[in-house]
C-alpha atoms as a PDB file:
ATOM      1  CA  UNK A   1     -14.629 -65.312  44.541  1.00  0.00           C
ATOM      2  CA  UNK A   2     -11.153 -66.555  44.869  1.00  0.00           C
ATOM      3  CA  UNK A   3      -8.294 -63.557  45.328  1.00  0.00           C
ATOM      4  CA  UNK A   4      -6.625 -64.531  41.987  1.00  0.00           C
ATOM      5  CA  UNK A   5      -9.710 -64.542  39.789  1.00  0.00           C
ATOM      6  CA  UNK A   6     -10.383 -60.658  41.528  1.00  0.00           C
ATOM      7  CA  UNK A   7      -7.144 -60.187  40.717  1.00  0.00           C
ATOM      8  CA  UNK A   8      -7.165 -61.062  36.525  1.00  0.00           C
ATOM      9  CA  UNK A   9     -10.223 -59.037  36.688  1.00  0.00           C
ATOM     10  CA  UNK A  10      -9.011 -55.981  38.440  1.00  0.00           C
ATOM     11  CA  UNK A  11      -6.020 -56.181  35.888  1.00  0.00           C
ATOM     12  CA  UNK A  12      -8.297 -56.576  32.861  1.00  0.00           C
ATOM     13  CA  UNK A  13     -10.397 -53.678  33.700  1.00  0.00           C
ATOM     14  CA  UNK A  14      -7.091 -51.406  34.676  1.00  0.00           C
ATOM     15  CA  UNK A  15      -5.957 -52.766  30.705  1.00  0.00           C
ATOM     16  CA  UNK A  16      -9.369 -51.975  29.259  1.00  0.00           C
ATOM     17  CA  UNK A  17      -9.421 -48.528  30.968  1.00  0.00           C
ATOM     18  CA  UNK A  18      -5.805 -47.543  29.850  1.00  0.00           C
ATOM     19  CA  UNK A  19      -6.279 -48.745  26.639  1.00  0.00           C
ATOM     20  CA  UNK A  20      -9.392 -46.723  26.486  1.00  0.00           C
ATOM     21  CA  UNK A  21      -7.735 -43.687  27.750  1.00  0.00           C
ATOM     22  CA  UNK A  22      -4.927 -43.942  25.836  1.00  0.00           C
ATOM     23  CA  UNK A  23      -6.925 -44.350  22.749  1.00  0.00           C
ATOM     24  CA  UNK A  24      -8.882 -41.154  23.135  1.00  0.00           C
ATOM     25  CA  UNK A  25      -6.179 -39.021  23.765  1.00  0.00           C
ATOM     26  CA  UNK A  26      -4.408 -40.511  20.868  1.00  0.00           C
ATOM     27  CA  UNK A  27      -7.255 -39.582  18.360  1.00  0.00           C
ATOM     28  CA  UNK A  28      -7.733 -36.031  19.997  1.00  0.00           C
ATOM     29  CA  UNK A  29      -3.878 -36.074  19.083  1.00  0.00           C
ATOM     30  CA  UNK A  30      -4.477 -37.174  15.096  1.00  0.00           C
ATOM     31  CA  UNK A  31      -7.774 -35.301  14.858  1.00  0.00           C
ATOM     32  CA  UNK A  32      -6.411 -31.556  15.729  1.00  0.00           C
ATOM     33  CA  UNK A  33      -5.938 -29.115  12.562  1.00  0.00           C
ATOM     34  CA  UNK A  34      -2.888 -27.735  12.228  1.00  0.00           C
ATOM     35  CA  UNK A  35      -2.967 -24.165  12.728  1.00  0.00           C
ATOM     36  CA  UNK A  36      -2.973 -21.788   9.906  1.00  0.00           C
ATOM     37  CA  UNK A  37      -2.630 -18.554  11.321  1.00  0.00           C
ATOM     38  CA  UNK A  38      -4.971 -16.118  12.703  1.00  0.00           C
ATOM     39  CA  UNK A  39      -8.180 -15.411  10.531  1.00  0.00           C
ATOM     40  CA  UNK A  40     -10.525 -12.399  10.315  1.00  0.00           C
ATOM     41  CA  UNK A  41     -14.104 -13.882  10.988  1.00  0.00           C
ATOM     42  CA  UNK A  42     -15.608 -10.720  10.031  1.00  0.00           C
ATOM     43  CA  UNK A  43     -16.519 -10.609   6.178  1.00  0.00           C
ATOM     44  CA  UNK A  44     -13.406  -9.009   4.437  1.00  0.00           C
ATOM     45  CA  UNK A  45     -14.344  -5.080   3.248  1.00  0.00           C
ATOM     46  CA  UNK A  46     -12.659  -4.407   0.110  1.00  0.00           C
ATOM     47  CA  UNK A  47      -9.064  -2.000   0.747  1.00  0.00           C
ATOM     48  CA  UNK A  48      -9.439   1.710   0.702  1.00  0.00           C
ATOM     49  CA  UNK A  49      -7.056   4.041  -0.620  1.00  0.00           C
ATOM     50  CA  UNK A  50      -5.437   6.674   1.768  1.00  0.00           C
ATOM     51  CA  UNK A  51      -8.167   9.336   0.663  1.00  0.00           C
ATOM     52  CA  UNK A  52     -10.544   7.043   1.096  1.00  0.00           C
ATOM     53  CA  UNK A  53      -9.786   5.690   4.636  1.00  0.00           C
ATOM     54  CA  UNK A  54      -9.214   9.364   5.886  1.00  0.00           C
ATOM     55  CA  UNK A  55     -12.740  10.730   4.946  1.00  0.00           C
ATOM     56  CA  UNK A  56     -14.098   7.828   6.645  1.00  0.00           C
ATOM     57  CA  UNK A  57     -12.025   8.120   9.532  1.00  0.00           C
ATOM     58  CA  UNK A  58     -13.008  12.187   9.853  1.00  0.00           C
ATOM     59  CA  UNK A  59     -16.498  10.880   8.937  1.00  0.00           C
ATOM     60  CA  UNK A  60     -16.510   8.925  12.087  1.00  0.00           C
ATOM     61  CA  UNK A  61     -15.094  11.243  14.267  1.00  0.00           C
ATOM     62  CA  UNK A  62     -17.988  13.615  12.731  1.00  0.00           C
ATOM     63  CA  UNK A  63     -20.932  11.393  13.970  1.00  0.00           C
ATOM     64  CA  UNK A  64     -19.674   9.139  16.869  1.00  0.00           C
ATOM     65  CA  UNK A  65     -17.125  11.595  18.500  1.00  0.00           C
ATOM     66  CA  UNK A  66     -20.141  14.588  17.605  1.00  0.00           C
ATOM     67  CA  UNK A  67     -17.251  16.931  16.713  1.00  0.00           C
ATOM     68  CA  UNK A  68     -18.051  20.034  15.109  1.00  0.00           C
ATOM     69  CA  UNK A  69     -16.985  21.777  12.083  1.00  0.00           C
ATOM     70  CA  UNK A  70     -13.714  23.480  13.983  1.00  0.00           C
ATOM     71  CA  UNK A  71     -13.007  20.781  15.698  1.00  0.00           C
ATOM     72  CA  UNK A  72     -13.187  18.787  12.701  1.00  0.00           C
ATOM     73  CA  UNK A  73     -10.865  21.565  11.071  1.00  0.00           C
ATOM     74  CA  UNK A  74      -8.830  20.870  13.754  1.00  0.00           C
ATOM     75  CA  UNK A  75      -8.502  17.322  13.550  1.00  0.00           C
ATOM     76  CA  UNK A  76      -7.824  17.655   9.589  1.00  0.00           C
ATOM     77  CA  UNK A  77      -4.364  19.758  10.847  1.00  0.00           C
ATOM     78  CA  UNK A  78      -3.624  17.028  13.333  1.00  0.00           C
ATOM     79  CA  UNK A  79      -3.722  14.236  10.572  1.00  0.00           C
ATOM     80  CA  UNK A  80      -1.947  16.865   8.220  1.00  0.00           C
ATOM     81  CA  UNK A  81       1.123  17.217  10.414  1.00  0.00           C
ATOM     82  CA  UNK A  82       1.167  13.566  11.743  1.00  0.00           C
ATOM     83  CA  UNK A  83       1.406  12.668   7.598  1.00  0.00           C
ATOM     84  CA  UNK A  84       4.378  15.219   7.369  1.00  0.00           C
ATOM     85  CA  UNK A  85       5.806  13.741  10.657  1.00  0.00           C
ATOM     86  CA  UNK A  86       5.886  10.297   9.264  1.00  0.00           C
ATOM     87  CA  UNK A  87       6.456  11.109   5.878  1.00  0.00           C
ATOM     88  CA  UNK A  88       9.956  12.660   7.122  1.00  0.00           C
ATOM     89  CA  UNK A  89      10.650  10.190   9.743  1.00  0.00           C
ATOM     90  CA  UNK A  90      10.604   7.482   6.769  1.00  0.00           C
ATOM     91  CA  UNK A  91      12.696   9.658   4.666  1.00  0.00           C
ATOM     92  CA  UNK A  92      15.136  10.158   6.915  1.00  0.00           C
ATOM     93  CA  UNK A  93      14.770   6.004   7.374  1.00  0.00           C
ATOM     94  CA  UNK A  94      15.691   5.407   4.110  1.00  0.00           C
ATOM     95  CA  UNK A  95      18.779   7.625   4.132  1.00  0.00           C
ATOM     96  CA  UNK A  96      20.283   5.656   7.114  1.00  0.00           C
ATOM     97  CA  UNK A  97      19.239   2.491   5.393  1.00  0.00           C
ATOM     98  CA  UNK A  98      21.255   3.557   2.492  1.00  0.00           C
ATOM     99  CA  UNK A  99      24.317   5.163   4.061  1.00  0.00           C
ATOM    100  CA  UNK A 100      24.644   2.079   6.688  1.00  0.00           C
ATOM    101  CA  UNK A 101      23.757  -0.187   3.464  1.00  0.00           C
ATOM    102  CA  UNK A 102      26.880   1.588   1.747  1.00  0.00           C
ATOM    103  CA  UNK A 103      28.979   1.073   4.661  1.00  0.00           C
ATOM    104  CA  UNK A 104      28.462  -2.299   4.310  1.00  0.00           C
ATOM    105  CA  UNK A 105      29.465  -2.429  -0.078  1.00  0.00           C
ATOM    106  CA  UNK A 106      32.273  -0.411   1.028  1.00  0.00           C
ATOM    107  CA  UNK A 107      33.859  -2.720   3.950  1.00  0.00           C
ATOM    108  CA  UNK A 108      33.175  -5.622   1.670  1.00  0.00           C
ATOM    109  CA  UNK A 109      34.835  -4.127  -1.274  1.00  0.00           C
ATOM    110  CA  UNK A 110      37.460  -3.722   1.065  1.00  0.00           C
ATOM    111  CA  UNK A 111      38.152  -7.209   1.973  1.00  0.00           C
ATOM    112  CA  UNK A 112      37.719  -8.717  -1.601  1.00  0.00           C
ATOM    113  CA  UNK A 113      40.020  -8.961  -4.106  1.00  0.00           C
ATOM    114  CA  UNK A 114      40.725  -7.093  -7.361  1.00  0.00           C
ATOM    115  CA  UNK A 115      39.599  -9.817  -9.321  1.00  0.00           C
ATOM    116  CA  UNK A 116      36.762 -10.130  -7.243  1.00  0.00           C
ATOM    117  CA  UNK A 117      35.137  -6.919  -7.158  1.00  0.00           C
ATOM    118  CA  UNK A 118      33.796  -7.276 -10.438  1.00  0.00           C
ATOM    119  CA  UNK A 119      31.881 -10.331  -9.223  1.00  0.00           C
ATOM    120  CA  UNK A 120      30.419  -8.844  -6.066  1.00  0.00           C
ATOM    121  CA  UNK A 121      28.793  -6.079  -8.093  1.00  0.00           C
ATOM    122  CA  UNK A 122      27.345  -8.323 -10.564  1.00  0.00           C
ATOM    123  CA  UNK A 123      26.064 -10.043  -7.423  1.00  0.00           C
ATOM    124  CA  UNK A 124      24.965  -7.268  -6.220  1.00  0.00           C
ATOM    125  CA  UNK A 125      22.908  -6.046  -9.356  1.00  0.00           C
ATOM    126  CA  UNK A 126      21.371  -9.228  -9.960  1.00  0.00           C
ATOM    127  CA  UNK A 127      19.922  -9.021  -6.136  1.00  0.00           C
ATOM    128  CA  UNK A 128      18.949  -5.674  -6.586  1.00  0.00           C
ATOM    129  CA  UNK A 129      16.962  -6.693  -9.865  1.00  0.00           C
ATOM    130  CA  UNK A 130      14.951  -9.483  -7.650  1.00  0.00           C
ATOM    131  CA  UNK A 131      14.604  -6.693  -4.912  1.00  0.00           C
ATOM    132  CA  UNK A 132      12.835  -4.453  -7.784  1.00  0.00           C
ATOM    133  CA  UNK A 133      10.853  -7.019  -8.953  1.00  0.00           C
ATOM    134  CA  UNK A 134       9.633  -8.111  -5.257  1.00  0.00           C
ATOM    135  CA  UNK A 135       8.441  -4.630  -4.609  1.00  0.00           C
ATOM    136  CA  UNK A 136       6.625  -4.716  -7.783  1.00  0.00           C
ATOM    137  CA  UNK A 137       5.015  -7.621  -6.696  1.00  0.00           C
ATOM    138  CA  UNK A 138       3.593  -6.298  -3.480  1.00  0.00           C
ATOM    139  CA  UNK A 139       2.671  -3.357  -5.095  1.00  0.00           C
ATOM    140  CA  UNK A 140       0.521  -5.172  -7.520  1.00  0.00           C
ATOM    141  CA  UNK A 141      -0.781  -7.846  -4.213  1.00  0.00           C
ATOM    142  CA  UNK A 142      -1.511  -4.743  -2.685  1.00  0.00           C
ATOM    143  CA  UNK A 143      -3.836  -3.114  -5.166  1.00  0.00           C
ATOM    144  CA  UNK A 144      -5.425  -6.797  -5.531  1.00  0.00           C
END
């Protein structure tokens, strides 16, 4: 076989090859969902309230932990105390949140002008009606 027909076959082959290659990874490319975000494979249990979840969660301790009726006691105080805890903790949250949130009204009211005052608290009470209806909204998702 003469060198320049092994040649145009070589090259053909190398093109077919490429080509080939190319192709494949370009359909791997186009065929790949887009992700959507983690999912729970397990089947979904429906919500339990608070109550609920905690007389499970003693339940369990109760039968795979084998604790017995002090201990369980015991572990009733714990989860007692750790509600208190956080139950404060948030409180005391949610009065930072406020006072830093009415730093921040104050320093703007600061800057503004007279005319303009009025206009930042309508501002502000029209946000704060979309903030009360937002919680609503999650509340009522939540119970869903």
């Amino acid at each position: 076989m003469p060198k320049y027909k092994l040649s145009a076959v070589l090259s053909l082959m190398v093109v077919f090859l490429s080509g080939s290659v190319l192709g494949a990874v370009a359909y791997r490319l186009y065929a790949v969902s887009s992700v959507q975000g983690v999912r729970d494979v397990s089947p979904k249990q429906p919500k339990m309230s608070p109550e609920e979840f905690r007389k499970h969660y003693v339940e369990e301790f109760r039968t795979k932990v084998k604790m017995d009726d002090q201990q369980v006691a015991a572990l009733q105080q714990i989860l007692d105390q750790t509600r208190s805890d956080f139950h404060k903790m948030r409180d005391k949250m949610n009065a930072e949140g406020d006072a830093i949130q009415n730093a921040q009204v104050e320093k703007i009211n600061s800057i503004l002008r007279e005319d303009q005052r009025p206009l930042y608290a309508t501002l502000r009470a029209e946000r704060e009606k979309q903030r009360k209806l937002r919680d609503e909204q999650r509340k009522k998702d939540k119970k869903d």
